[in-house]
Protein backbone atom coordinates (compact mmCIF):
# COMPACT_ATOMS: atom_id res chain seq x y z
CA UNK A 1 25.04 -56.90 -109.29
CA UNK A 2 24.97 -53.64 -110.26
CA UNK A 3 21.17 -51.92 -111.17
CA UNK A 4 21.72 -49.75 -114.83
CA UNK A 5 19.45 -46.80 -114.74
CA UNK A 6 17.59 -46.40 -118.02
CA UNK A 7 18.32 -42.90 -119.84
CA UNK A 8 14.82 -41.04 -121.22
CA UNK A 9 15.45 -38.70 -124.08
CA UNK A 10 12.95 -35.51 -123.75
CA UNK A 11 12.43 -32.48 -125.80
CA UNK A 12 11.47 -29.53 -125.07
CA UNK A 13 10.80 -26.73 -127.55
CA UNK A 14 12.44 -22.31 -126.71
CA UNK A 15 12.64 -19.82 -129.76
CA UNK A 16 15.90 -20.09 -130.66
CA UNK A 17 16.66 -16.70 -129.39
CA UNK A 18 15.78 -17.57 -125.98
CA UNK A 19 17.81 -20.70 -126.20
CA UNK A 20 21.00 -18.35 -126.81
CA UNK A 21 19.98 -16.46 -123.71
CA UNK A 22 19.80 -19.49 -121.85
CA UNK A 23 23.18 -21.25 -123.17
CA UNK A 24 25.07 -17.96 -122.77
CA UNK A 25 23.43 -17.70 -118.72
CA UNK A 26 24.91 -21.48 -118.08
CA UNK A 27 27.60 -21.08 -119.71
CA UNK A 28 28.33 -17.89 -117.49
CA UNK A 29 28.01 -19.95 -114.78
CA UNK A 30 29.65 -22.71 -115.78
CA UNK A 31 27.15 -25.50 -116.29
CA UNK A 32 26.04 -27.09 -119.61
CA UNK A 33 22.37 -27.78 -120.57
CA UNK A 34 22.19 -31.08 -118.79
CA UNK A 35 23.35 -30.32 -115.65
CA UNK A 36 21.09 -26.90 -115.36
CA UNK A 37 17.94 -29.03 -116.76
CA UNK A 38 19.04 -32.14 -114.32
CA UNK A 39 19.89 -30.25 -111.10
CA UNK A 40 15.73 -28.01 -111.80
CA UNK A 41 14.32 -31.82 -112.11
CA UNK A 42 15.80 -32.67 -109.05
CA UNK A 43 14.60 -29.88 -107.68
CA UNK A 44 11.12 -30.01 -108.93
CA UNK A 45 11.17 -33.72 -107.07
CA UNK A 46 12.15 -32.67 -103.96
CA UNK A 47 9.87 -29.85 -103.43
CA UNK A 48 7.07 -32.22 -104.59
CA UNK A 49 7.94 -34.95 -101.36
CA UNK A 50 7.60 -32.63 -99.13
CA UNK A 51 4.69 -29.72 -100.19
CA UNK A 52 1.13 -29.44 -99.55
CA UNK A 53 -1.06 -28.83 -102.94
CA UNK A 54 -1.21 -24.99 -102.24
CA UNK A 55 2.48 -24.10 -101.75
CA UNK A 56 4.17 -24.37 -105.29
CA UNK A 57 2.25 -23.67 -108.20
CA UNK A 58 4.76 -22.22 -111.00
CA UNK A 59 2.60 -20.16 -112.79
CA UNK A 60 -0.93 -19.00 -112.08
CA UNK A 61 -2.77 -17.98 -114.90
CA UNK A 62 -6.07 -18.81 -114.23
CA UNK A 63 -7.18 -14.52 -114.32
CA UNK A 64 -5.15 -13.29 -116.87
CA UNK A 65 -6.06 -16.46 -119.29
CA UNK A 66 -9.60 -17.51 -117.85
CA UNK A 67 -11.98 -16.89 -120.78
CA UNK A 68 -9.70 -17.62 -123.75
CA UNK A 69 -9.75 -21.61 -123.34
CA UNK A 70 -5.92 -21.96 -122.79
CA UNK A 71 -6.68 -23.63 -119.20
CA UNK A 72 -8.85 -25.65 -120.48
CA UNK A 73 -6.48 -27.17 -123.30
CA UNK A 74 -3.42 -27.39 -120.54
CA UNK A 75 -5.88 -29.23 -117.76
CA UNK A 76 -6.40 -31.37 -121.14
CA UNK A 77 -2.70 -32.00 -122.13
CA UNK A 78 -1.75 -32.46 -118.23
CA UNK A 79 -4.26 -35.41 -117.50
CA UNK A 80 -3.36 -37.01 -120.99
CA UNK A 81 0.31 -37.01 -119.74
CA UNK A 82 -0.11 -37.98 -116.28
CA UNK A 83 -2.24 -41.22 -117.94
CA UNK A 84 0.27 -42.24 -120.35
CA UNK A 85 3.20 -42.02 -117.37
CA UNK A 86 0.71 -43.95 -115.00
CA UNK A 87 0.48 -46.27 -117.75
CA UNK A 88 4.06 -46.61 -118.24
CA UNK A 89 4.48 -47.40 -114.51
């Protein structure tokens, strides 16, 4: 018997003038949307098997953006997220 994987529609929202820069990049190198956005997810997973909590953090903003409560409001949206996608498990 074969085992159908479910597909998960996500959005994601770019200024659309960014999203020209970033279809005209792929498309330079020959990959569509999908594959660029599947093959970083994939990537994103593997790193995350094998790393300790202090070797890949994308983005730390915690100086420039530490008294303006943007960290705040992301800790906030992450933990909400995480929850629902325990939930779902």
């Amino acid at each position: 018997m074969v085992k159908r994987e479910h597909v998960v529609s996500v959005a994601f929202r770019l200024e659309e003038s960014k999203h020209r820069q970033l279809r005209m990049a792929l498309a330079s190198e020959g990959l569509t949307l999908q594959k660029a956005l599947e093959q970083s997810v994939d990537q994103v997973i593997a790193r995350s098997r094998y790393r300790d909590e202090t070797a890949y953090r994308p983005v730390d903003l915690m100086g420039i953006l530490a008294d303006t409560g943007v960290m705040e409001l992301r800790d906030t949206e992450r933990s909400e997220e995480l929850d629902r996608d325990r939930k779902r498990l």
